[in-house]
C-alpha atoms as a PDB file:
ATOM      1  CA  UNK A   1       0.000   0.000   0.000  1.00  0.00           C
ATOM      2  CA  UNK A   2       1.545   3.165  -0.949  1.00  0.00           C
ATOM      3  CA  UNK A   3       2.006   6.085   1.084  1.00  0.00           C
ATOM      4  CA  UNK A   4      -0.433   7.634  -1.191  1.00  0.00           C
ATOM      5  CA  UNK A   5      -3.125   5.898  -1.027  1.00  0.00           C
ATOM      6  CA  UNK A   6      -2.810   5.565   3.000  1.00  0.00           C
ATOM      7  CA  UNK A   7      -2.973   9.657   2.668  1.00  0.00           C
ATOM      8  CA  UNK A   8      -6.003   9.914   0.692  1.00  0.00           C
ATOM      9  CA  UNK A   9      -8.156   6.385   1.162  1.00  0.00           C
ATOM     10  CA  UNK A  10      -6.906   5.296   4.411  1.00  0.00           C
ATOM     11  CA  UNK A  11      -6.974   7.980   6.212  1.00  0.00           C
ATOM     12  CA  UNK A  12     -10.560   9.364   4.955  1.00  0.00           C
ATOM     13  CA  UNK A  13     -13.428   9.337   6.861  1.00  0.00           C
ATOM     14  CA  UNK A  14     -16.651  10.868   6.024  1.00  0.00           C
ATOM     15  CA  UNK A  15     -17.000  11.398   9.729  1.00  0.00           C
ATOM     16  CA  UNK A  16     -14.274  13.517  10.219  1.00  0.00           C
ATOM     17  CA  UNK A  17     -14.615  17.519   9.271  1.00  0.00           C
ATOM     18  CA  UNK A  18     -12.262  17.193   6.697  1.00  0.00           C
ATOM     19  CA  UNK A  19     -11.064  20.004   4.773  1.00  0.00           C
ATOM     20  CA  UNK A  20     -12.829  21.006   1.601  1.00  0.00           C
ATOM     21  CA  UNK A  21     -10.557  19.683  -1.417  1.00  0.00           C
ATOM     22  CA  UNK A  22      -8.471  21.808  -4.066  1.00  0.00           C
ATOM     23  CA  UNK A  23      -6.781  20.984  -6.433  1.00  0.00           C
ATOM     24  CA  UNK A  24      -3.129  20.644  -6.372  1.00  0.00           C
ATOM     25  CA  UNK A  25       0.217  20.691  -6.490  1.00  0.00           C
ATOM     26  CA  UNK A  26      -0.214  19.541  -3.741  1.00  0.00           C
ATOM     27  CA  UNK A  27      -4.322  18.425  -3.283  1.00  0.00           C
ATOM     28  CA  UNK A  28      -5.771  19.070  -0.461  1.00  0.00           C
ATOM     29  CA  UNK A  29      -8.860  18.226   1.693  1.00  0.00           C
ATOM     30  CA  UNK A  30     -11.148  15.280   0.175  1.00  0.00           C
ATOM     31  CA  UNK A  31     -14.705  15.886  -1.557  1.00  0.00           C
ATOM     32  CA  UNK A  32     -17.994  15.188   0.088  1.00  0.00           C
ATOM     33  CA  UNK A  33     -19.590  11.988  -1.153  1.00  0.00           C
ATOM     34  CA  UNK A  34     -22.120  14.274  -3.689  1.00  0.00           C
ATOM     35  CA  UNK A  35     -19.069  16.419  -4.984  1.00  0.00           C
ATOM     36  CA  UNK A  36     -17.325  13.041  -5.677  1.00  0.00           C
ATOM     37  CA  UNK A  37     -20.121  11.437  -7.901  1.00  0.00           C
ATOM     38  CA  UNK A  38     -21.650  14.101  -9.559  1.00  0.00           C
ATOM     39  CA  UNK A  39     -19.561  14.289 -12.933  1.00  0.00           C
ATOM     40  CA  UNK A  40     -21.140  10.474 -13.544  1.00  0.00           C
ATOM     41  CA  UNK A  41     -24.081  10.703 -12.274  1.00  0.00           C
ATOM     42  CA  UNK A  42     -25.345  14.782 -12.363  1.00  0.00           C
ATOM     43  CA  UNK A  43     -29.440  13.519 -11.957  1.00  0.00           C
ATOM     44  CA  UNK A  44     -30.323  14.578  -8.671  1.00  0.00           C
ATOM     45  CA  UNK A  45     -32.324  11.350  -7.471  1.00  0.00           C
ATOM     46  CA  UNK A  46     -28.291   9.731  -7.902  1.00  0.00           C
ATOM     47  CA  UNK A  47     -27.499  12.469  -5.300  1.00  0.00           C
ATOM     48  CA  UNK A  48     -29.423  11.321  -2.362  1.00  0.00           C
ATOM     49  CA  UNK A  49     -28.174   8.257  -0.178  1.00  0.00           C
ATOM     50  CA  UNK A  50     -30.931   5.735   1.540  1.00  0.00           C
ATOM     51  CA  UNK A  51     -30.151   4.216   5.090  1.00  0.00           C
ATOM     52  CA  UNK A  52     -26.982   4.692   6.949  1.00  0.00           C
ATOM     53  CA  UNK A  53     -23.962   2.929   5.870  1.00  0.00           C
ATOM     54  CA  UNK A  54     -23.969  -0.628   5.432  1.00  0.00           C
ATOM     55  CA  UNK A  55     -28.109  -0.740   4.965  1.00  0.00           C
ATOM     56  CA  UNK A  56     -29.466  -2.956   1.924  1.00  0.00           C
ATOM     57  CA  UNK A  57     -30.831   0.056  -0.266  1.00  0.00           C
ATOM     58  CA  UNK A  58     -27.487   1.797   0.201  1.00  0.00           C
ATOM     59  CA  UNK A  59     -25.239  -0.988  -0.502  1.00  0.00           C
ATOM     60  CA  UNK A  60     -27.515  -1.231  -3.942  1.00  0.00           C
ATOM     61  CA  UNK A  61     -26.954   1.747  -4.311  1.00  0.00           C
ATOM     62  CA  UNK A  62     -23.634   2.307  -4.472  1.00  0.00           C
ATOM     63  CA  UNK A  63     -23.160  -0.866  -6.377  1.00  0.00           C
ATOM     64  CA  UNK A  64     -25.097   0.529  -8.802  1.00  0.00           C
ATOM     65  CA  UNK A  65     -23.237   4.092  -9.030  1.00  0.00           C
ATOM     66  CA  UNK A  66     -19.566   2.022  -9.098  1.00  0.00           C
ATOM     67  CA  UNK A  67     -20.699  -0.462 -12.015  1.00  0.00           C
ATOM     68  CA  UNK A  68     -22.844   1.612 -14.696  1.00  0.00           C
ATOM     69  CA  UNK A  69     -21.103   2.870 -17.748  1.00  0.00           C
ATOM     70  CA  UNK A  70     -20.586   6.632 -16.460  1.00  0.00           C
ATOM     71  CA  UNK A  71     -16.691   5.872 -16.280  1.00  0.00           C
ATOM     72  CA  UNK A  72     -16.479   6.207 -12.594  1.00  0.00           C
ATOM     73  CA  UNK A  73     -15.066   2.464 -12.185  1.00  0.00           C
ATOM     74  CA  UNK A  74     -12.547   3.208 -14.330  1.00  0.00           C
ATOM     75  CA  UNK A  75     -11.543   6.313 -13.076  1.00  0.00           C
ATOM     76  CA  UNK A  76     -10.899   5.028  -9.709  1.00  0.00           C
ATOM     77  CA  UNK A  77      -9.472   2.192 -10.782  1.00  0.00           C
ATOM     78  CA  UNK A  78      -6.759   4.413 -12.691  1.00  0.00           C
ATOM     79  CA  UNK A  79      -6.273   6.483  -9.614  1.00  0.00           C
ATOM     80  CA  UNK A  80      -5.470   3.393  -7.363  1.00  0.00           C
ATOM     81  CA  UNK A  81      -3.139   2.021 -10.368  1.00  0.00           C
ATOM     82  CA  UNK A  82      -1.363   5.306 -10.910  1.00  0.00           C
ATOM     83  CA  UNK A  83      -0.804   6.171  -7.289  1.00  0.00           C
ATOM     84  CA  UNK A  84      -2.921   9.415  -8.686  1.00  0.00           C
ATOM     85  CA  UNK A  85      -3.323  11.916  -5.243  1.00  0.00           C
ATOM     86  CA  UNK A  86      -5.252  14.283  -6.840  1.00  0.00           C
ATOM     87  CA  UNK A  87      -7.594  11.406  -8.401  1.00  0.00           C
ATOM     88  CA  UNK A  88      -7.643   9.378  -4.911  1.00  0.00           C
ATOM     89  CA  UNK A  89      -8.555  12.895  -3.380  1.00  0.00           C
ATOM     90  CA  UNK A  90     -11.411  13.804  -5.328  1.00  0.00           C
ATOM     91  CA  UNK A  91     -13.092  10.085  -5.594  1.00  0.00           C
ATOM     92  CA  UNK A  92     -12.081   9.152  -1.561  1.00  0.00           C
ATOM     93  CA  UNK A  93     -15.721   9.439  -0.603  1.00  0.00           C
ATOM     94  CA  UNK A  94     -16.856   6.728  -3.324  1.00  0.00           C
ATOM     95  CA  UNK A  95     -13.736   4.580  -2.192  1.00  0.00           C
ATOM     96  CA  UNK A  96     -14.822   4.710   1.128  1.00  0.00           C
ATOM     97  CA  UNK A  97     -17.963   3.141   0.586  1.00  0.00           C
ATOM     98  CA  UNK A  98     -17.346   0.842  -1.493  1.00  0.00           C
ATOM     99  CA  UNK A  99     -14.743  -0.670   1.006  1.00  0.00           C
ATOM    100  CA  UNK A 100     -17.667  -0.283   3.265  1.00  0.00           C
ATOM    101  CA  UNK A 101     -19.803  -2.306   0.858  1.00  0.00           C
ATOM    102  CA  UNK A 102     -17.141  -4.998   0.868  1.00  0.00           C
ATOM    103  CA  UNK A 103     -16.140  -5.268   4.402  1.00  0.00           C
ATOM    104  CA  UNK A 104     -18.503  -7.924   6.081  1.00  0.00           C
ATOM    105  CA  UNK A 105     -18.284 -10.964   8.379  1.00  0.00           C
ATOM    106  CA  UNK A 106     -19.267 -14.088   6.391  1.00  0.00           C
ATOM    107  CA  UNK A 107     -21.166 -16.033   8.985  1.00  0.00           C
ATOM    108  CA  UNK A 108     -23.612 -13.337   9.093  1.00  0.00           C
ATOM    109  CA  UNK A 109     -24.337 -12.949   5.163  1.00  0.00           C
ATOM    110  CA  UNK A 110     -27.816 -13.400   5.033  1.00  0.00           C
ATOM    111  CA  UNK A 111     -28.491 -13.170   8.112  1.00  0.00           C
ATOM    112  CA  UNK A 112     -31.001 -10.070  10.118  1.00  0.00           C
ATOM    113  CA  UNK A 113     -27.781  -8.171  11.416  1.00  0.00           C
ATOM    114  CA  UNK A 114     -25.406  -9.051   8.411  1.00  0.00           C
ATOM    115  CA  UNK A 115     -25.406  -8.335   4.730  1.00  0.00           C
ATOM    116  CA  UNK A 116     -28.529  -8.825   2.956  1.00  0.00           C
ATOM    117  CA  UNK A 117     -26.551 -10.333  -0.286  1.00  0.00           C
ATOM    118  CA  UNK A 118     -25.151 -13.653  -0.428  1.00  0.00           C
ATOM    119  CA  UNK A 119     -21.925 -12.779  -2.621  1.00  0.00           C
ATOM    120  CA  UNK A 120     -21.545 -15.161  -5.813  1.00  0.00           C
ATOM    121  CA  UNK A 121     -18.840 -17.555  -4.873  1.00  0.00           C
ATOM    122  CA  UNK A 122     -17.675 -19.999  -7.705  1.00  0.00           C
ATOM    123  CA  UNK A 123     -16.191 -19.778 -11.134  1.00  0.00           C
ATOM    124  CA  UNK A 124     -16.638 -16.478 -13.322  1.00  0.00           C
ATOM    125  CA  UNK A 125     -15.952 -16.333 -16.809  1.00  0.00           C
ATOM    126  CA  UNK A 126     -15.216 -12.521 -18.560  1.00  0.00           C
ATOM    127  CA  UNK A 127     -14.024 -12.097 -21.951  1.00  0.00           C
ATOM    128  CA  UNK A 128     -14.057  -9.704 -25.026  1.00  0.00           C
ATOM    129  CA  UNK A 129     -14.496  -9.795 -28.414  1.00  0.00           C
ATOM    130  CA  UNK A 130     -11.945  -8.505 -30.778  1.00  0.00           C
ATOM    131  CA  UNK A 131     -12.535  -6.727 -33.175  1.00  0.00           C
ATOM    132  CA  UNK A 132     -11.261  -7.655 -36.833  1.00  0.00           C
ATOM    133  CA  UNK A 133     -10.555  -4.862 -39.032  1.00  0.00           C
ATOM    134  CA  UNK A 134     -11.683  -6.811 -42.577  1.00  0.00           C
ATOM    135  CA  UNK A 135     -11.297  -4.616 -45.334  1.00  0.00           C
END
């Protein structure tokens, strides 16, 4: 884990009265949770957050925000790879709950005080097609 990321994920909480973020050299200060999403998702009904952290509608939620096609995914996955401060800075809030989202104690999954979702636990297949240029 870099020293980077323990700056800017690690060390966020959206608890804390953290500074409000600008841009850098050197960033500063983190984004609040709406700041952080709305360039992928500017409808305001993707703005407003159901339940407290780690409730069923929010976990949907912000599954849903993380895996639609607004870029946001691949964004933060860019940050993380790049060691990007500015990019870890801005998107910390969305970070944060996703690790939230994934942090869970199996022998409650399904269960009334545990996760709501049984996670999908076997084999997955991904691929792509490539695409022949036939002229």
């Amino acid at each position: 884990m870099s020293e980077v990321f323990k700056r800017c994920v690690e060390d966020y909480s959206p608890n804390d009265p953290n500074e409000d973020f600008h841009e850098g050299p050197p960033p500063t200060g983190f984004r609040n949770l709406t700041e952080c999403i709305r360039p992928y998702h500017p409808n305001p009904q993707w703005q407003l957050f159901p339940g407290e952290v780690g409730s069923f509608e929010r976990d949907q939620k912000i599954c849903s925000m993380y895996t639609l096609a607004t870029g946001l995914f691949r964004d933060i996955n860019a940050c993380i790879r790049n060691d990007n401060e500015d990019g870890l800075r801005r998107l910390a809030p969305m970070i944060w709950e996703i690790r939230e989202v994934l942090r869970f104690e199996t022998a409650k999954i399904c269960k009334p005080d545990g996760r709501k979702c049984k996670p999908f636990m076997g084999k997955c297949l991904r691929g792509l097609e490539a695409l022949t240029n036939q002229s």
